[in-house]
N, C-alpha and C. Protein backbone atom coordinates (compact mmCIF):
# COMPACT_ATOMS: atom_id res chain seq x y z
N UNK A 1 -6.80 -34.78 30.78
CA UNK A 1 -6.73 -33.50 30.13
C UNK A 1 -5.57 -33.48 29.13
N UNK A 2 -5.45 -33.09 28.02
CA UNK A 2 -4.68 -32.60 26.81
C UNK A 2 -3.76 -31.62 26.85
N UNK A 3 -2.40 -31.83 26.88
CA UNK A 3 -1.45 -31.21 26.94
C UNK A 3 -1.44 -30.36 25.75
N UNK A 4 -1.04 -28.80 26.73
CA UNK A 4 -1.34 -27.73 25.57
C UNK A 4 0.11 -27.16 25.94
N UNK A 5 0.47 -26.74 24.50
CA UNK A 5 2.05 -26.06 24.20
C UNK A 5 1.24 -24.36 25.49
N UNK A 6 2.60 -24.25 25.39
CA UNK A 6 2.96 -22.90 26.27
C UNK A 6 2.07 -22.14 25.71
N UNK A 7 2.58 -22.15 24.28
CA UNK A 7 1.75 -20.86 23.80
C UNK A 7 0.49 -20.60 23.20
N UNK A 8 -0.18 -22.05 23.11
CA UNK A 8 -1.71 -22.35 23.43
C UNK A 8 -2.38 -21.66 24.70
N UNK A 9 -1.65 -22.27 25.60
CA UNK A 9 -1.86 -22.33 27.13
C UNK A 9 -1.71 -20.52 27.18
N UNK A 10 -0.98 -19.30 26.98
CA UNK A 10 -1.12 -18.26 27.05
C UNK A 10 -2.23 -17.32 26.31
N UNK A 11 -2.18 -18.11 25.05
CA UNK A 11 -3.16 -17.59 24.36
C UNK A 11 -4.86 -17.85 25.08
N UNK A 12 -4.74 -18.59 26.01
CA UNK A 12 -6.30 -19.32 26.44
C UNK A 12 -6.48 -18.26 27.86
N UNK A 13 -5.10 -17.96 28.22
CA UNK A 13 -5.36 -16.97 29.75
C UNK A 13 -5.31 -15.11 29.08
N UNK A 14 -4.98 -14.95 27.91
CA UNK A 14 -5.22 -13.27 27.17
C UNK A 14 -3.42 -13.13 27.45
N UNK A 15 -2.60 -13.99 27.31
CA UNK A 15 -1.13 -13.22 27.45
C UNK A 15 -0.22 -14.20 25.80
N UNK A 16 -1.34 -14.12 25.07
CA UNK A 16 -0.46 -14.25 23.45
C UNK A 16 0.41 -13.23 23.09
N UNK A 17 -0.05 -12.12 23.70
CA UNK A 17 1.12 -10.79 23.30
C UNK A 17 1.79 -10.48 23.52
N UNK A 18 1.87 -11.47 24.12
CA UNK A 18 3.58 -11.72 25.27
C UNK A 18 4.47 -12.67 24.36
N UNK A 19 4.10 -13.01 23.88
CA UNK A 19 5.15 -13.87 22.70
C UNK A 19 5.32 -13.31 21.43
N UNK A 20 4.79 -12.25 21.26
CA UNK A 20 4.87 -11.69 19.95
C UNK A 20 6.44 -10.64 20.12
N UNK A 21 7.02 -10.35 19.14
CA UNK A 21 8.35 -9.42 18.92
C UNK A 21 7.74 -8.55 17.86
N UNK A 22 7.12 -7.17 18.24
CA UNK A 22 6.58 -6.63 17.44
C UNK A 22 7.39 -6.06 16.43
N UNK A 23 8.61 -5.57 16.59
CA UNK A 23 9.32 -5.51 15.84
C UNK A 23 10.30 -6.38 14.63
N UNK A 24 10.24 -7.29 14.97
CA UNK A 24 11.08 -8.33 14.19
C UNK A 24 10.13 -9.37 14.37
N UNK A 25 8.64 -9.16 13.57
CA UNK A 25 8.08 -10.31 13.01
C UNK A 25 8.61 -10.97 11.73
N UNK A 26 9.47 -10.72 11.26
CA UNK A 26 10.26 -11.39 10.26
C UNK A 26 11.26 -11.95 10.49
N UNK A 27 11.26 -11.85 11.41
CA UNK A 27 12.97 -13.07 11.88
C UNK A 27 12.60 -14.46 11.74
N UNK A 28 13.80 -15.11 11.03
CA UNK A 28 13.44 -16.83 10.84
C UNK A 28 14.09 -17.27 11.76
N UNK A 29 13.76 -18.74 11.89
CA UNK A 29 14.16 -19.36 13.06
C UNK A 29 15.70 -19.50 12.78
N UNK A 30 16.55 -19.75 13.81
CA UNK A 30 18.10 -19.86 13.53
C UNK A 30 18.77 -18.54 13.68
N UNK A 31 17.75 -17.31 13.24
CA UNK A 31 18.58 -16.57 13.11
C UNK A 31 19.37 -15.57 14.63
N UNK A 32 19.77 -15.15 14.80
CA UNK A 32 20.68 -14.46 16.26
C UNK A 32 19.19 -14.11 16.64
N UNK A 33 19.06 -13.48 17.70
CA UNK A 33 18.24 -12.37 18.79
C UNK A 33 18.59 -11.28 18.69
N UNK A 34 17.58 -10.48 18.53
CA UNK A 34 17.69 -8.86 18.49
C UNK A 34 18.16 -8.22 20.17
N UNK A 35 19.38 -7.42 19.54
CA UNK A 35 19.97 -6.96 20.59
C UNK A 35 19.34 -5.28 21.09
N UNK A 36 20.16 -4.80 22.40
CA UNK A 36 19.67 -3.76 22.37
C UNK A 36 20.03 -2.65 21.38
N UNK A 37 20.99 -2.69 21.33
CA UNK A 37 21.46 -2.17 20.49
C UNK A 37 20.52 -1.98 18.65
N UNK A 38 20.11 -3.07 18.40
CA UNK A 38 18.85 -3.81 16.67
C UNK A 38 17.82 -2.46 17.43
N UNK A 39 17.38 -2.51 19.09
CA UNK A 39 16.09 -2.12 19.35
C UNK A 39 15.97 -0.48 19.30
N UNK A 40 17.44 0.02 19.38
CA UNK A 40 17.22 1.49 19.85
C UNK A 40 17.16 1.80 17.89
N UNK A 41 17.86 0.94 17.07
CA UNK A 41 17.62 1.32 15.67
C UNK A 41 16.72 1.78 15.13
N UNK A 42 15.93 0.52 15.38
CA UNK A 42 14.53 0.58 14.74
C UNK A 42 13.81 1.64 15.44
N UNK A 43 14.41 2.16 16.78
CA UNK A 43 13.06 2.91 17.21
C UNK A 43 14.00 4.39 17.01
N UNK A 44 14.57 4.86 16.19
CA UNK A 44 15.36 5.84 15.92
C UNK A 44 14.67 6.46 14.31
N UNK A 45 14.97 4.77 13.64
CA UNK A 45 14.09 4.80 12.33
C UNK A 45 12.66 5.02 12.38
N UNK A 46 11.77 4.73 13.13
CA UNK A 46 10.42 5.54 13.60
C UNK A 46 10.40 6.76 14.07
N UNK A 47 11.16 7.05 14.84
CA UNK A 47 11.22 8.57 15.31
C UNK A 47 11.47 9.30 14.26
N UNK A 48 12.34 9.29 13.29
CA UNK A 48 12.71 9.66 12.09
C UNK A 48 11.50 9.92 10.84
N UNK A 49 10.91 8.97 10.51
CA UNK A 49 9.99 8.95 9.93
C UNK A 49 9.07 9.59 10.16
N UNK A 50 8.87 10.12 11.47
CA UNK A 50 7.53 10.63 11.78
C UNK A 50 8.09 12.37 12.58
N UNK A 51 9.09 12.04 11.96
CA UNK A 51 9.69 14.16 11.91
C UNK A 51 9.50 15.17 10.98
N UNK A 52 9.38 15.66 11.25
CA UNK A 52 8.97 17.24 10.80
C UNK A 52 9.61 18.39 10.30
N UNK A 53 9.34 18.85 9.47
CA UNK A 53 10.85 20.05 9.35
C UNK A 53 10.34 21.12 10.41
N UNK A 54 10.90 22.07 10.34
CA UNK A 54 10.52 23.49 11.41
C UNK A 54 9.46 24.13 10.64
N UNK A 55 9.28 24.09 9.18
CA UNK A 55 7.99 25.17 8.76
C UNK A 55 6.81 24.29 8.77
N UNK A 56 7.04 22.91 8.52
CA UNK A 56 6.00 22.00 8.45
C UNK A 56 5.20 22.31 10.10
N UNK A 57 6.38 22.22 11.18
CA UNK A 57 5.57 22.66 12.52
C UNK A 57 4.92 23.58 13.06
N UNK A 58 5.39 24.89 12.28
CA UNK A 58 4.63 26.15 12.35
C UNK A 58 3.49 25.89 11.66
N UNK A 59 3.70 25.35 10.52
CA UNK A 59 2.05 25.49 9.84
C UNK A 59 1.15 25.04 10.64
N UNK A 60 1.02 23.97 11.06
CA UNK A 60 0.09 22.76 11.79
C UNK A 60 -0.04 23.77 13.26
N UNK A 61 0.80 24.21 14.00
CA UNK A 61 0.70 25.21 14.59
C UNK A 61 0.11 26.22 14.90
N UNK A 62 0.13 26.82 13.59
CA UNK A 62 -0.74 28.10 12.97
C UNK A 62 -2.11 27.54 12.22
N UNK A 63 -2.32 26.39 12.11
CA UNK A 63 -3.46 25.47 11.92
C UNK A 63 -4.46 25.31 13.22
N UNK A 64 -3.72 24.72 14.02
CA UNK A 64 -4.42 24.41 15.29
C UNK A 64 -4.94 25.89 15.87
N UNK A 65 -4.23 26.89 16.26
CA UNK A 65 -4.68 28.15 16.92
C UNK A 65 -6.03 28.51 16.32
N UNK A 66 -5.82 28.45 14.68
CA UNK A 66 -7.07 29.11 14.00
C UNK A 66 -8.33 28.28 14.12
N UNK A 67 -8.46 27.01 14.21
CA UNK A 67 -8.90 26.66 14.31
C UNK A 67 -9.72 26.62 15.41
N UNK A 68 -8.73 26.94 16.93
CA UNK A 68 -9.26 26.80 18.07
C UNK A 68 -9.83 28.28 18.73
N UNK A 69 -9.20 29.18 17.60
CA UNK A 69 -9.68 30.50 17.87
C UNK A 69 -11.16 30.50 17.41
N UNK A 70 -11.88 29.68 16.42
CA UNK A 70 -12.95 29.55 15.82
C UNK A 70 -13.72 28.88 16.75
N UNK A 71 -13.71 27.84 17.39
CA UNK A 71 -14.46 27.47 18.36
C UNK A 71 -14.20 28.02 19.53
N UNK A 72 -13.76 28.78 19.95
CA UNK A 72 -13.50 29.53 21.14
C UNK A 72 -14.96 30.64 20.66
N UNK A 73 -14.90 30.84 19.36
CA UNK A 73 -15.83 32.32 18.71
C UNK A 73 -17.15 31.41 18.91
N UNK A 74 -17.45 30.48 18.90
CA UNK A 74 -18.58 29.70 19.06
C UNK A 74 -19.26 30.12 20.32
N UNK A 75 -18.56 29.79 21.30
CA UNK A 75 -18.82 30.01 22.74
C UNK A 75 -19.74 28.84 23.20
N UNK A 76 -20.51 29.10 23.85
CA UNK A 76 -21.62 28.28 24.77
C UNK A 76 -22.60 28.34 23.80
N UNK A 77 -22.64 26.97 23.14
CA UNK A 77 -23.74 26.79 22.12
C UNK A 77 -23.90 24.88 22.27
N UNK A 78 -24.96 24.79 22.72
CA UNK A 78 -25.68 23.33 23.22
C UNK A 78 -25.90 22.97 22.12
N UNK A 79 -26.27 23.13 21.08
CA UNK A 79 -26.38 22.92 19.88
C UNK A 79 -25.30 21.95 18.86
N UNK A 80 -24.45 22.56 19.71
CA UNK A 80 -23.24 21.81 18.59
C UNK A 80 -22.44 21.24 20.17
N UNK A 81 -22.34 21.51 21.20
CA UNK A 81 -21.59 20.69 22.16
C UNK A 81 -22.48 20.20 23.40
N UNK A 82 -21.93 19.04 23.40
CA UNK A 82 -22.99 18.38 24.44
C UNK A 82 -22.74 18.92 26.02
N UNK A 83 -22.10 18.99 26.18
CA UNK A 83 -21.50 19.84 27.47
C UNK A 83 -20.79 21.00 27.38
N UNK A 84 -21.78 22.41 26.73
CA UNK A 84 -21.56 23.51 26.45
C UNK A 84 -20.15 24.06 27.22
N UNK A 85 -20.87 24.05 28.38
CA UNK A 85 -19.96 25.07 29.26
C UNK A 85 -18.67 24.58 29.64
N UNK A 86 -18.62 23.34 29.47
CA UNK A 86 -17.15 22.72 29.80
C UNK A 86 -16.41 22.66 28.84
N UNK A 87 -17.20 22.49 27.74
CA UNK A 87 -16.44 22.97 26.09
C UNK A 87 -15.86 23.70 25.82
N UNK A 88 -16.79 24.66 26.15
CA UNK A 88 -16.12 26.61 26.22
C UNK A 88 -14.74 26.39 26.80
N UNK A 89 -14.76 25.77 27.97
CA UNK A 89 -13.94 26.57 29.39
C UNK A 89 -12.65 25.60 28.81
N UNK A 90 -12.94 24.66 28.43
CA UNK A 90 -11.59 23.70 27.66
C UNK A 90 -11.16 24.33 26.83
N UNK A 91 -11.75 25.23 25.76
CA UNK A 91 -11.05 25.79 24.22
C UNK A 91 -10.55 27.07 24.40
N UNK A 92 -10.97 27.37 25.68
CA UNK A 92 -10.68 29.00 26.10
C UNK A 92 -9.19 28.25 26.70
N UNK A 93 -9.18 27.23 27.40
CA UNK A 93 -7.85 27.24 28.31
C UNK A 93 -6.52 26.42 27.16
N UNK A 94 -7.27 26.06 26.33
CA UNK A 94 -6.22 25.39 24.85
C UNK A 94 -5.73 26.80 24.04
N UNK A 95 -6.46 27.76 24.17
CA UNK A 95 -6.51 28.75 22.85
C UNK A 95 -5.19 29.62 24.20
N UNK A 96 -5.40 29.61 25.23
CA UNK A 96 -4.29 30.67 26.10
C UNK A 96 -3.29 29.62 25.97
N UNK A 97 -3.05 28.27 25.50
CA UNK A 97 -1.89 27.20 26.07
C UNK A 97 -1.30 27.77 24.89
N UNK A 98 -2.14 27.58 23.44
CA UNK A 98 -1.75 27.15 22.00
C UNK A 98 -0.42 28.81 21.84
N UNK A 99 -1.36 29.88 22.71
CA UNK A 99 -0.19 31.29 22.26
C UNK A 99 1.43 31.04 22.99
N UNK A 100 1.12 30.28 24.02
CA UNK A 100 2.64 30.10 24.29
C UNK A 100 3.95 29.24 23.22
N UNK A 101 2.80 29.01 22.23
CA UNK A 101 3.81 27.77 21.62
C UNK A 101 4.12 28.55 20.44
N UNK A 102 5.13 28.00 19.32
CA UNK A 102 5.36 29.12 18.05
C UNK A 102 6.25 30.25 18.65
């Protein structure tokens, strides 16, 4: 039998994604190891990126309610939901969650 590198050999059992550094796919060889410290960065700089101001959150906010107030107005209609009544009873219990928020 044919000697297979490690990471042949992982890739053949489904654990290649175990060798991947999703974050620092650009690191060249030689260079240091990402510390904890590199890891809380980068995931600070994502959190960041994907923030919001306070009116941007009200809108989307005041987006979602109206929206869910509209299919709540639908009601029990087989027509447009495949499982009417559980539809209903889901948008009725989102539309009482959505007023606590805002």
């Amino acid at each position: 039998m044919k000697k297979q590198p490690l990471k042949e050999k992982l890739k053949a059992i489904g654990g290649g994604h175990l060798l991947n550094e999703s974050t620092w796919d650009n690191r060249k060889f030689g260079e240091p190891l990402p510390t904890m410290a590199d890891y809380k960065k980068a995931r600070q700089n994502k959190i960041n990126e994907a923030s919001y101001s306070p009116k941007e959150v009200k809108n989307i906010v005041w987006d979602m309610k109206e929206y869910v107030d509209k299919l709540v107005k639908v009601g029990v209609d087989f027509s447009i939901f495949q499982n009417a009544k559980a539809s209903a009873s889901a948008l009725k219990k989102i539309q009482k969650l959505l007023k606590n928020v805002g």
